[in-house]
Structure formats: C-alpha cells, structure tokens
PDB file of N, CA and C in Angstrom:
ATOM      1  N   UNK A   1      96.311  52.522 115.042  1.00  0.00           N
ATOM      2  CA  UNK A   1      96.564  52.607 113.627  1.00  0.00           C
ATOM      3  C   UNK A   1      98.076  52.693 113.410  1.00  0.00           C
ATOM      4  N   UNK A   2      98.899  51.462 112.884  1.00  0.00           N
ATOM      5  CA  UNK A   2     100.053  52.232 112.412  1.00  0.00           C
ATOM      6  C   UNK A   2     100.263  53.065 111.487  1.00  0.00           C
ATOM      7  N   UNK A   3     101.625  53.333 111.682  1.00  0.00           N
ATOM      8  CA  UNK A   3     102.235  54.603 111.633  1.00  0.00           C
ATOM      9  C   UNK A   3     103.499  54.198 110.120  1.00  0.00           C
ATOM     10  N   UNK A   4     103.471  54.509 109.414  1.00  0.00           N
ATOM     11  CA  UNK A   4     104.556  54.121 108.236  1.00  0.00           C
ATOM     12  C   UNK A   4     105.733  55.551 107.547  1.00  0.00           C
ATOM     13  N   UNK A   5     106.135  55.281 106.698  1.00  0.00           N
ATOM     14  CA  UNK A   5     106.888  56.890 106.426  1.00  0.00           C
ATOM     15  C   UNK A   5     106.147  57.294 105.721  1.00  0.00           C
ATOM     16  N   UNK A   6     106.035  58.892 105.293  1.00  0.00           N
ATOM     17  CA  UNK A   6     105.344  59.509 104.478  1.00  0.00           C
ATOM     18  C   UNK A   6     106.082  59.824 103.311  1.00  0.00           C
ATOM     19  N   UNK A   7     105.384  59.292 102.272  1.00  0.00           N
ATOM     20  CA  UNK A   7     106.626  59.444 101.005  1.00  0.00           C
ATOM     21  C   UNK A   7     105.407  60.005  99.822  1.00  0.00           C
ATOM     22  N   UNK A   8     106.008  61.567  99.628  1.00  0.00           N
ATOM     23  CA  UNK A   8     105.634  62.370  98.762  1.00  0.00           C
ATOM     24  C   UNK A   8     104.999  61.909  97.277  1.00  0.00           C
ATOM     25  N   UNK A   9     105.946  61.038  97.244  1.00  0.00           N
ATOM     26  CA  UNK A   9     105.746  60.193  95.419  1.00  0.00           C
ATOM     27  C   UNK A   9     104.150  59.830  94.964  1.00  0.00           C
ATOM     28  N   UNK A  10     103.608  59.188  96.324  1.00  0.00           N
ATOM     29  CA  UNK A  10     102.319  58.823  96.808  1.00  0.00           C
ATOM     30  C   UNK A  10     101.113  59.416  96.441  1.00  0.00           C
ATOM     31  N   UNK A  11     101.719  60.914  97.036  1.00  0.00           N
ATOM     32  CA  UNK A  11     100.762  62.056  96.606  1.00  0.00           C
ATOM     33  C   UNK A  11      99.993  62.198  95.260  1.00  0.00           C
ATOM     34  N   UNK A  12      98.697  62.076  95.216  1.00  0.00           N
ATOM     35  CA  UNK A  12      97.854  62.578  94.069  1.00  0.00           C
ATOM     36  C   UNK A  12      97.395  64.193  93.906  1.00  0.00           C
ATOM     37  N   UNK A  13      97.396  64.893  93.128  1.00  0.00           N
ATOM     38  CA  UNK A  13      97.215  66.106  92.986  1.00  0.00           C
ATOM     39  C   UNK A  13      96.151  66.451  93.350  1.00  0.00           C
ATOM     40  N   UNK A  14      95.352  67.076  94.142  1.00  0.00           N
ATOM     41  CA  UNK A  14      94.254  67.580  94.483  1.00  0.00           C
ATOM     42  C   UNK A  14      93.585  68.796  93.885  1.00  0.00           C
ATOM     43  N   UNK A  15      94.564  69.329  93.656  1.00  0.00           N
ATOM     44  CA  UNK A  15      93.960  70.529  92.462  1.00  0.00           C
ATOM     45  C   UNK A  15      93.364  71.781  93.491  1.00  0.00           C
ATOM     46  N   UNK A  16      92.992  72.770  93.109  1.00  0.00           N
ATOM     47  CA  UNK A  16      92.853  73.787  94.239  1.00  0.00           C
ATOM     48  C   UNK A  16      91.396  73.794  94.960  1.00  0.00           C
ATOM     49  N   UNK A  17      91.967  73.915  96.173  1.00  0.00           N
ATOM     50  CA  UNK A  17      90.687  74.037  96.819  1.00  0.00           C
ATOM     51  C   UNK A  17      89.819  75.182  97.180  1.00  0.00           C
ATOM     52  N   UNK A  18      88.656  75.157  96.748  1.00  0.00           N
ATOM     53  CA  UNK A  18      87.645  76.774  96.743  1.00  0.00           C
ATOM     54  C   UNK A  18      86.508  76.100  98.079  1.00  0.00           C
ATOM     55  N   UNK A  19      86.655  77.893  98.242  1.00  0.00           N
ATOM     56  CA  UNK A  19      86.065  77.919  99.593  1.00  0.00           C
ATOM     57  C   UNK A  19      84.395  78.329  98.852  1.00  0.00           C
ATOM     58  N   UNK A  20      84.080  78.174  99.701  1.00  0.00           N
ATOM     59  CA  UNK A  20      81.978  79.358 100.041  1.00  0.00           C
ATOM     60  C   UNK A  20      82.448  79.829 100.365  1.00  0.00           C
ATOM     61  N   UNK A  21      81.798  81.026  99.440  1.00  0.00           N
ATOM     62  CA  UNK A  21      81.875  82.559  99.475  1.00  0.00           C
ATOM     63  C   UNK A  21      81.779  82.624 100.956  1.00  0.00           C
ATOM     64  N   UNK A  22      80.969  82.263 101.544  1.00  0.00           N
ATOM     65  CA  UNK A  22      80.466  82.864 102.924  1.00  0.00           C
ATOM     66  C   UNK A  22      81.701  82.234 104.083  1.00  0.00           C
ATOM     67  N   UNK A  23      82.096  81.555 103.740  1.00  0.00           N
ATOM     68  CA  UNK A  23      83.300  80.659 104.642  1.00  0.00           C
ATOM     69  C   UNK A  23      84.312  81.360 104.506  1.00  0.00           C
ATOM     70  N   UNK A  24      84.798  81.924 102.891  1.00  0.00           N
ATOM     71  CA  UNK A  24      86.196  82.913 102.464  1.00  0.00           C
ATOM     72  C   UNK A  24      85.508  84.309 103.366  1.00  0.00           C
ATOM     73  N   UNK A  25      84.740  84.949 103.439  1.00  0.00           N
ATOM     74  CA  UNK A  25      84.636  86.127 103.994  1.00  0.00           C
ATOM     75  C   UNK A  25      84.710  85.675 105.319  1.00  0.00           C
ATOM     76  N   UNK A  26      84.477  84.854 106.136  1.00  0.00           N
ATOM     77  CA  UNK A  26      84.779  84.732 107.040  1.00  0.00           C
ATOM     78  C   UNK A  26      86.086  84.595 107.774  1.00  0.00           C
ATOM     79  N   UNK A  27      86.938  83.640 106.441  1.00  0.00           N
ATOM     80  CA  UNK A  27      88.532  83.714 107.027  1.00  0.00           C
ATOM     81  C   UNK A  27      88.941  84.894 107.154  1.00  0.00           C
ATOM     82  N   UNK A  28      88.612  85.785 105.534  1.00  0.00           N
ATOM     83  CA  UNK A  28      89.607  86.771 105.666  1.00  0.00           C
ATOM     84  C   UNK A  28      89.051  87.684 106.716  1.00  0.00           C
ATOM     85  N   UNK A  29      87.753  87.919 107.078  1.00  0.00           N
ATOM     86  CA  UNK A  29      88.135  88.758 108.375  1.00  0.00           C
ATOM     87  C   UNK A  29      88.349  88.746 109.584  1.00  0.00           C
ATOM     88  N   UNK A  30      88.638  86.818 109.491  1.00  0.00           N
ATOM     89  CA  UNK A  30      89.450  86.272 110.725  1.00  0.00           C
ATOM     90  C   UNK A  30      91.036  86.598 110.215  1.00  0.00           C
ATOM     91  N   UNK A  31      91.225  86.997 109.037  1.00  0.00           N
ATOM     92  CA  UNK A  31      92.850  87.017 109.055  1.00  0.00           C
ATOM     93  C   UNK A  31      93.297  88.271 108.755  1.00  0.00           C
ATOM     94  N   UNK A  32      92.347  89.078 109.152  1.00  0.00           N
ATOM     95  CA  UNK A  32      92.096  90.501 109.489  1.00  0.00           C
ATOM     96  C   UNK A  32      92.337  91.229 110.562  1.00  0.00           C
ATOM     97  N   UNK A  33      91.284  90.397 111.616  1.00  0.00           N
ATOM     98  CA  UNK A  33      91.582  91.037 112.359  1.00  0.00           C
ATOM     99  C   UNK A  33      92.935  90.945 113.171  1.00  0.00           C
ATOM    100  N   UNK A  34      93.150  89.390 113.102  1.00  0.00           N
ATOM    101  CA  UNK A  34      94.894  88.761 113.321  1.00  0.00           C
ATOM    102  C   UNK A  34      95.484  89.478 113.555  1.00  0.00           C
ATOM    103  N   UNK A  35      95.759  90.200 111.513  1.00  0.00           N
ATOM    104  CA  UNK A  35      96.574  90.982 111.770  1.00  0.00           C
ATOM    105  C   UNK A  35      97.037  92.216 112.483  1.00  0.00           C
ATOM    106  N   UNK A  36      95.736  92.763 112.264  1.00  0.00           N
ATOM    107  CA  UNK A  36      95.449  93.881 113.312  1.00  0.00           C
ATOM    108  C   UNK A  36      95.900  93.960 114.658  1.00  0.00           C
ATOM    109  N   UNK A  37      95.559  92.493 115.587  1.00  0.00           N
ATOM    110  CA  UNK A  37      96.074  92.609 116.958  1.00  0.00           C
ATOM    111  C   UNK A  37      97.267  92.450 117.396  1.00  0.00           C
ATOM    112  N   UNK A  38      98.118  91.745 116.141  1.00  0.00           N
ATOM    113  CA  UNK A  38      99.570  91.450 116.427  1.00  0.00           C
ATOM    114  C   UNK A  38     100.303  92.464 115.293  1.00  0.00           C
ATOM    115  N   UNK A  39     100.262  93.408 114.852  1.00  0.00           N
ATOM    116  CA  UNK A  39     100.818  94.404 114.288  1.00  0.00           C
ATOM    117  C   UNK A  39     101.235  95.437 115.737  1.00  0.00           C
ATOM    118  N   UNK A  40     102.309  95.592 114.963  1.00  0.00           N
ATOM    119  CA  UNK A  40     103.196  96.501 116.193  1.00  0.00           C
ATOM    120  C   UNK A  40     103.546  97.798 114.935  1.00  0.00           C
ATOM    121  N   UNK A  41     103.726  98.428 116.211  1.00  0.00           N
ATOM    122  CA  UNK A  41     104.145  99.828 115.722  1.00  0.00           C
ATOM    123  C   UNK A  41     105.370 100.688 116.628  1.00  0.00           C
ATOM    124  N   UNK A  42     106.216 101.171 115.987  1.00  0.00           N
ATOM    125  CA  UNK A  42     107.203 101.513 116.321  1.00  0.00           C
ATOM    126  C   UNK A  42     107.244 102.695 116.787  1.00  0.00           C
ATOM    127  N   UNK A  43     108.052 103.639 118.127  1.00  0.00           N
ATOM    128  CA  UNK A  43     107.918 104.573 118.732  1.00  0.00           C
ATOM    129  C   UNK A  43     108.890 105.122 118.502  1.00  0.00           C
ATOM    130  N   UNK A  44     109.322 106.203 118.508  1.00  0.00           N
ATOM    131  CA  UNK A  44     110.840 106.642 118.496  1.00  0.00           C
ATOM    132  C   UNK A  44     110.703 108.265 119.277  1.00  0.00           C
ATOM    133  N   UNK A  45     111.771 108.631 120.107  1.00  0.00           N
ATOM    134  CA  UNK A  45     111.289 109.393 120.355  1.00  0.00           C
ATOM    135  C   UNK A  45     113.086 110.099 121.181  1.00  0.00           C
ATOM    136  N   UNK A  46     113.281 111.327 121.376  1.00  0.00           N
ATOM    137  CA  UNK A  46     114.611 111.550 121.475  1.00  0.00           C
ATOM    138  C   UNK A  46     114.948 112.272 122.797  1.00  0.00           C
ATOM    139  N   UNK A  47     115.892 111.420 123.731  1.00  0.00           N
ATOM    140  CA  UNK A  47     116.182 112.024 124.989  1.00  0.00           C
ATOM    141  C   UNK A  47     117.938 112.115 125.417  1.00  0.00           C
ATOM    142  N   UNK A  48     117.889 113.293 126.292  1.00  0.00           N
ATOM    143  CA  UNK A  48     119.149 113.153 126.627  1.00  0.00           C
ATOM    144  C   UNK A  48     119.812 112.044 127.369  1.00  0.00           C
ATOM    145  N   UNK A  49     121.559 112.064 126.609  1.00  0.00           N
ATOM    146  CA  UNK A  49     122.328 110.749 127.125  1.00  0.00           C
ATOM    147  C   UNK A  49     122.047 110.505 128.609  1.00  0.00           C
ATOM    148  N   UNK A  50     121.689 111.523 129.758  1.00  0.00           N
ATOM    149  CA  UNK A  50     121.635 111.388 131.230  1.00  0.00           C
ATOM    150  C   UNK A  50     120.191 110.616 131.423  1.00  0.00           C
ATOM    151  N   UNK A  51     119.208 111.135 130.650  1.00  0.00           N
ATOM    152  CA  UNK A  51     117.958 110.549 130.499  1.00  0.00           C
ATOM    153  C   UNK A  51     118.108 109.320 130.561  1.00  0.00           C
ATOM    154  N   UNK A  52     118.454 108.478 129.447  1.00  0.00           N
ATOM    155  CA  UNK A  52     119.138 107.142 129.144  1.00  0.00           C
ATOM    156  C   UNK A  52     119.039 106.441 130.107  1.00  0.00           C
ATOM    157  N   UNK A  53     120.559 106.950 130.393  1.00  0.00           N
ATOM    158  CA  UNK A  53     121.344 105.953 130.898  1.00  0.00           C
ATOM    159  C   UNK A  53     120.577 105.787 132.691  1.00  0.00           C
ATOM    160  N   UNK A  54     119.884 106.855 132.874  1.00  0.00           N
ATOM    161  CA  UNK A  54     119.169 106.446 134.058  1.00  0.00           C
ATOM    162  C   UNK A  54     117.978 105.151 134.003  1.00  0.00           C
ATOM    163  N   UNK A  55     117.033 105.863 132.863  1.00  0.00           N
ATOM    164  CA  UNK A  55     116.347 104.634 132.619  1.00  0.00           C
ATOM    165  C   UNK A  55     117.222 102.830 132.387  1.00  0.00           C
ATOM    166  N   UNK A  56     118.307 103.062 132.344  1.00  0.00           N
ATOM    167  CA  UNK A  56     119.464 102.229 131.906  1.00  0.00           C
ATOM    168  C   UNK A  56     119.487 101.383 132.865  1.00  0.00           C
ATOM    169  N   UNK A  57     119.749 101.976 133.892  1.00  0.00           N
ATOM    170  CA  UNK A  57     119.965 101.559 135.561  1.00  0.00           C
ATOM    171  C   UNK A  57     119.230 100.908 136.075  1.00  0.00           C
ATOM    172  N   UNK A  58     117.812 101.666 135.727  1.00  0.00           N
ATOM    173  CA  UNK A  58     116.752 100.735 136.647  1.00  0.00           C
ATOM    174  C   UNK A  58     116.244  99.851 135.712  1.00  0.00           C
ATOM    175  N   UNK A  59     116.044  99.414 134.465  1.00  0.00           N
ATOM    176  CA  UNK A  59     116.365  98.328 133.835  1.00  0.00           C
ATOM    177  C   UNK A  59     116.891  97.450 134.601  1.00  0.00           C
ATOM    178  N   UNK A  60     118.324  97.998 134.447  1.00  0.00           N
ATOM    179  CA  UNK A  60     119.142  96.946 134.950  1.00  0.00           C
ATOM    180  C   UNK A  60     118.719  96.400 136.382  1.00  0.00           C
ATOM    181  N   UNK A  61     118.631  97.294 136.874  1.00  0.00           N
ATOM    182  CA  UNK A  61     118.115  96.697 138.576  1.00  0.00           C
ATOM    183  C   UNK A  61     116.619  95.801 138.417  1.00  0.00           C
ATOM    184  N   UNK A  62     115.861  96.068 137.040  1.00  0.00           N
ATOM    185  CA  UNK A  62     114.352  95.216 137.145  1.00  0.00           C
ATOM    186  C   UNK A  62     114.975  93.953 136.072  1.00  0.00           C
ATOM    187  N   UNK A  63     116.310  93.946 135.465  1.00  0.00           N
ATOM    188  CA  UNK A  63     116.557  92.634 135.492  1.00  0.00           C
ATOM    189  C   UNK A  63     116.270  92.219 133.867  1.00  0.00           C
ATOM    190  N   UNK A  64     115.762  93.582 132.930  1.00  0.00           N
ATOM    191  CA  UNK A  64     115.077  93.291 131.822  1.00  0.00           C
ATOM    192  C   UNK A  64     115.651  93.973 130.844  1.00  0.00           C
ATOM    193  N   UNK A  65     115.980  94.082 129.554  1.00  0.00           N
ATOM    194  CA  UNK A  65     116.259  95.305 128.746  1.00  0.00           C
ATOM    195  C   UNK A  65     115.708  96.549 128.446  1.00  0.00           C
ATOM    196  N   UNK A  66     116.447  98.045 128.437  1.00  0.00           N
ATOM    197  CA  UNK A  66     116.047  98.689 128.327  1.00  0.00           C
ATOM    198  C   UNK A  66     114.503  99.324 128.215  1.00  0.00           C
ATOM    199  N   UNK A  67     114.835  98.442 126.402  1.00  0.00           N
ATOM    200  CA  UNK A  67     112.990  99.396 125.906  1.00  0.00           C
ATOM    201  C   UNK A  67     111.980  98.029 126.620  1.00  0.00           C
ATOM    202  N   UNK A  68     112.354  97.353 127.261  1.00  0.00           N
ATOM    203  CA  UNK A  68     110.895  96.610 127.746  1.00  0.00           C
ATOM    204  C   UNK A  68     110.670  97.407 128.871  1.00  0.00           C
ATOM    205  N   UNK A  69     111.797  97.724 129.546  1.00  0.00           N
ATOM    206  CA  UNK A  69     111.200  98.586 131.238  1.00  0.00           C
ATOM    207  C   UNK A  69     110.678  99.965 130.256  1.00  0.00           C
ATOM    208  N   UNK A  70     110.818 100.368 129.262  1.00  0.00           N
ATOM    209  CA  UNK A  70     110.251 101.466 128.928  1.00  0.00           C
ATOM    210  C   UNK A  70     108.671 101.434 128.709  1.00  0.00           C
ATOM    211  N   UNK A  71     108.740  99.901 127.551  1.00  0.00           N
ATOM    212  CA  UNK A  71     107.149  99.448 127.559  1.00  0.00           C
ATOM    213  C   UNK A  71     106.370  99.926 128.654  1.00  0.00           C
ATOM    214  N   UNK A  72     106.897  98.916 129.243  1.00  0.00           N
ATOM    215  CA  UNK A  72     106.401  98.327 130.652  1.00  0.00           C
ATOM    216  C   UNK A  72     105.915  99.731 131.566  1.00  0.00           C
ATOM    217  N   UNK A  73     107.092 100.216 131.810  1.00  0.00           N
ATOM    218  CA  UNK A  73     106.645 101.301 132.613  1.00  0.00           C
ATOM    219  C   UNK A  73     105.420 102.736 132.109  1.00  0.00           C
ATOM    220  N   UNK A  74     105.717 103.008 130.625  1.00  0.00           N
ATOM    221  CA  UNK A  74     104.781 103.652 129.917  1.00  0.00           C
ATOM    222  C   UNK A  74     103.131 103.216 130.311  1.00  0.00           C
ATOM    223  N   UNK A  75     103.346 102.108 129.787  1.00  0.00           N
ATOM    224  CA  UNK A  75     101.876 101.327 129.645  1.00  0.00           C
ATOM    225  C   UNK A  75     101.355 100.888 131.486  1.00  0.00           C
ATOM    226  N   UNK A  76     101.835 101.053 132.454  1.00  0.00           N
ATOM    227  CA  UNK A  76     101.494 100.954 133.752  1.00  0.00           C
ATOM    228  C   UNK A  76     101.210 102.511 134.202  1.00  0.00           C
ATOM    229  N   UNK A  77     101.784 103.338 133.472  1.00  0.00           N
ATOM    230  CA  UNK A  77     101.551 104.826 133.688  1.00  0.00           C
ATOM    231  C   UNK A  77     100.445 105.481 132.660  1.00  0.00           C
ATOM    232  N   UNK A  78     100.254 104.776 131.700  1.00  0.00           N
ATOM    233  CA  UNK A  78      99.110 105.157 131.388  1.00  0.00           C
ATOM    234  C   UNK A  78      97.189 104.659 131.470  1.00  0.00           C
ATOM    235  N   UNK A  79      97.629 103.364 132.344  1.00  0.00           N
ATOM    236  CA  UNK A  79      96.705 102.757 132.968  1.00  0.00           C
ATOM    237  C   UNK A  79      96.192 103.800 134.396  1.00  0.00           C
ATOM    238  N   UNK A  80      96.859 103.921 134.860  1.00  0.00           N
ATOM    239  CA  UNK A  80      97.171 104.939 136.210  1.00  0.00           C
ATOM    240  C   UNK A  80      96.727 106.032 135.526  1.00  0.00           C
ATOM    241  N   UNK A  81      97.031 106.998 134.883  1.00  0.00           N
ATOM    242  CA  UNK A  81      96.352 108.199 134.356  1.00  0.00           C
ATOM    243  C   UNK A  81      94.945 108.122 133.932  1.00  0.00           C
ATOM    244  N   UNK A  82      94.534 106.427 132.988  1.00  0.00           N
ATOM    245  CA  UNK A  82      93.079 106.661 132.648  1.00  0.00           C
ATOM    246  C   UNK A  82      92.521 106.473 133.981  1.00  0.00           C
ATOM    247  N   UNK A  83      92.738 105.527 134.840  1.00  0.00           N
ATOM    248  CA  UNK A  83      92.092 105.485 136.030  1.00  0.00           C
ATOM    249  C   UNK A  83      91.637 106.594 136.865  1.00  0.00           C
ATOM    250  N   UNK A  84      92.780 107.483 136.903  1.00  0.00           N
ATOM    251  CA  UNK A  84      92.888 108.869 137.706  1.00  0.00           C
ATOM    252  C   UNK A  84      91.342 109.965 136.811  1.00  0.00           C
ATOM    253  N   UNK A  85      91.896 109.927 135.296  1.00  0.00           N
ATOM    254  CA  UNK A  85      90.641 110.705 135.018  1.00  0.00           C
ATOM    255  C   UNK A  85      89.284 109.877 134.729  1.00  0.00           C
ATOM    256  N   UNK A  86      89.046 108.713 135.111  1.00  0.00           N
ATOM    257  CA  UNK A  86      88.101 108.288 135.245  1.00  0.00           C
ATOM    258  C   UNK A  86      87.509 108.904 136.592  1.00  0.00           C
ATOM    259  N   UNK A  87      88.350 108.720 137.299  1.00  0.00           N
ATOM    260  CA  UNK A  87      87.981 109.409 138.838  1.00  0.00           C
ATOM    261  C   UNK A  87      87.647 110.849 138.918  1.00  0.00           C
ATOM    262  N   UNK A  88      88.351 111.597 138.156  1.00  0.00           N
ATOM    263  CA  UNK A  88      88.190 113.041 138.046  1.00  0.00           C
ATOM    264  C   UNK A  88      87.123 113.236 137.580  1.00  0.00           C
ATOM    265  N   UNK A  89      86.466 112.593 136.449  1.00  0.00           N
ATOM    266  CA  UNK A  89      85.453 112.619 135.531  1.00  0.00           C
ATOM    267  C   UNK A  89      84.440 112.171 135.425  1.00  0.00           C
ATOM    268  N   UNK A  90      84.085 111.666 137.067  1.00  0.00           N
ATOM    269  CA  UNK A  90      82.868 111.167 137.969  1.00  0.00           C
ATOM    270  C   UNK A  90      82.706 109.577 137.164  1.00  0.00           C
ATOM    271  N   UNK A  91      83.423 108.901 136.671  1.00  0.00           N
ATOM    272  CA  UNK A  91      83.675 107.196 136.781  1.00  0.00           C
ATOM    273  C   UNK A  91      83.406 106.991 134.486  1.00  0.00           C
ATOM    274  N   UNK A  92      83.844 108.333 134.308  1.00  0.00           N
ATOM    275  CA  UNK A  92      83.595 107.996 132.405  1.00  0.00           C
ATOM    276  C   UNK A  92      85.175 107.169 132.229  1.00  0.00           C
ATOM    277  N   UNK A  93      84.226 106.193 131.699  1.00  0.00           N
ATOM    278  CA  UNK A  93      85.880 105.076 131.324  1.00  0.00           C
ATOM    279  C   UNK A  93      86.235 105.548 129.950  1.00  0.00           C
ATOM    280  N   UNK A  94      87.430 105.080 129.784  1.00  0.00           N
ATOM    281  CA  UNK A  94      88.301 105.761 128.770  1.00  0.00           C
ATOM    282  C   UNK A  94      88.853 104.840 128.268  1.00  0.00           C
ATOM    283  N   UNK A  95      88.802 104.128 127.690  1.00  0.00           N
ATOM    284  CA  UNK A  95      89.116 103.193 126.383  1.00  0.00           C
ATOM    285  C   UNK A  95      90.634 102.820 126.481  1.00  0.00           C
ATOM    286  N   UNK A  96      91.007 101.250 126.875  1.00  0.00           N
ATOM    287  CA  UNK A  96      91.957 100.867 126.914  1.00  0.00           C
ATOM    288  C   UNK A  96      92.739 100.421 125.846  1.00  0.00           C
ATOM    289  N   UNK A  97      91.985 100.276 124.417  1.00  0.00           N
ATOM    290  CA  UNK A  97      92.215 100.027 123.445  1.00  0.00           C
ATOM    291  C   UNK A  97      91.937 100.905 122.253  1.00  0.00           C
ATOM    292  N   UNK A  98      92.908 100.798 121.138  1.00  0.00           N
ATOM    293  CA  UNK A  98      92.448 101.720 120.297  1.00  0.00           C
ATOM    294  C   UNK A  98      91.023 101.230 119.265  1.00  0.00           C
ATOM    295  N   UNK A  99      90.542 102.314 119.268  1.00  0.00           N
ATOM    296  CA  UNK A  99      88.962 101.740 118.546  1.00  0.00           C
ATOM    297  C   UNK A  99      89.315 102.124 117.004  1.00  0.00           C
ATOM    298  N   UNK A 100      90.287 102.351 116.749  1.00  0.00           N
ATOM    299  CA  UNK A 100      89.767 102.775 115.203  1.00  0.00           C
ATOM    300  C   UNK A 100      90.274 101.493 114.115  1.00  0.00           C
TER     301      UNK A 100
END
C-alpha cells in the first residue's frame, strides 16, 4: 500500500467517541491500577554526614548513584529478613507486596 503525506486539512471531524459502559469500567480500572503500580513514593529519612559519605563510597565502588545503592541495598535486605522470618515462623510467607 503506498505511503503519501499526511495532511491535517483532510481530516473530517469525528465528533466524540463514547465507550460501553462496560468497556469504560474496564479502562478505568485498567488505568487504575497503572497508576497504582508505577506511583512512587518518596522516603526521606536523616543520617549523619559519616553515615553518608560511607554509603557514598560503596556506591561509588558499585559504580551507581548514591540513592540507587540505597534502593537497591534496602530492598535486598528486606527480601533477606522476610525470608529469615519465614524460616523462623515454620515457612508463613510474608507478602512481598503491599496489599492495600
């Protein structure tokens, strides 16, 4: 099929397009939950300058910025802890995600 330019002028108005009810409830709680999984949330939290600048270091030595080795290392340490009290707690798993 060729291929020609697309020239706006062309355009006929289509006028708005309505969904089924049952199709719109479906987007929006496909664009629901979206949002939900890619919403971030911000941490803040306050340590001494020696604190830092150590975490600083080994950053630097893993090659990455700061708060990602912080991510990073948090979230590998708290994988390791649910694991541990899964073990303690004769094998009750503990939710890697937040449920609410």
């Amino acid at each position: 099929m060729p291929r020609g330019k697309f020239d706006r002028k062309k355009l006929k108005p289509a006028g708005e397009y309505v969904m089924e009810p049952a199709t719109s409830a479906k987007v929006e709680a496909m664009i629901s939950a979206a949002d939900k999984e890619i919403s971030e949330t911000r941490v803040n939290f306050r340590w001494g300058k020696e604190q830092l600048e150590l975490v600083k270091s080994a950053a630097a030595l893993m090659g990455v910025p700061y708060q990602t080795y912080i991510k990073h290392v948090v979230y590998r340490q708290c994988l390791q802890d649910l694991k541990t009290a899964s073990e303690v707690h004769g094998g009750v798993q503990w939710s890697t995600r937040s449920e609410f």
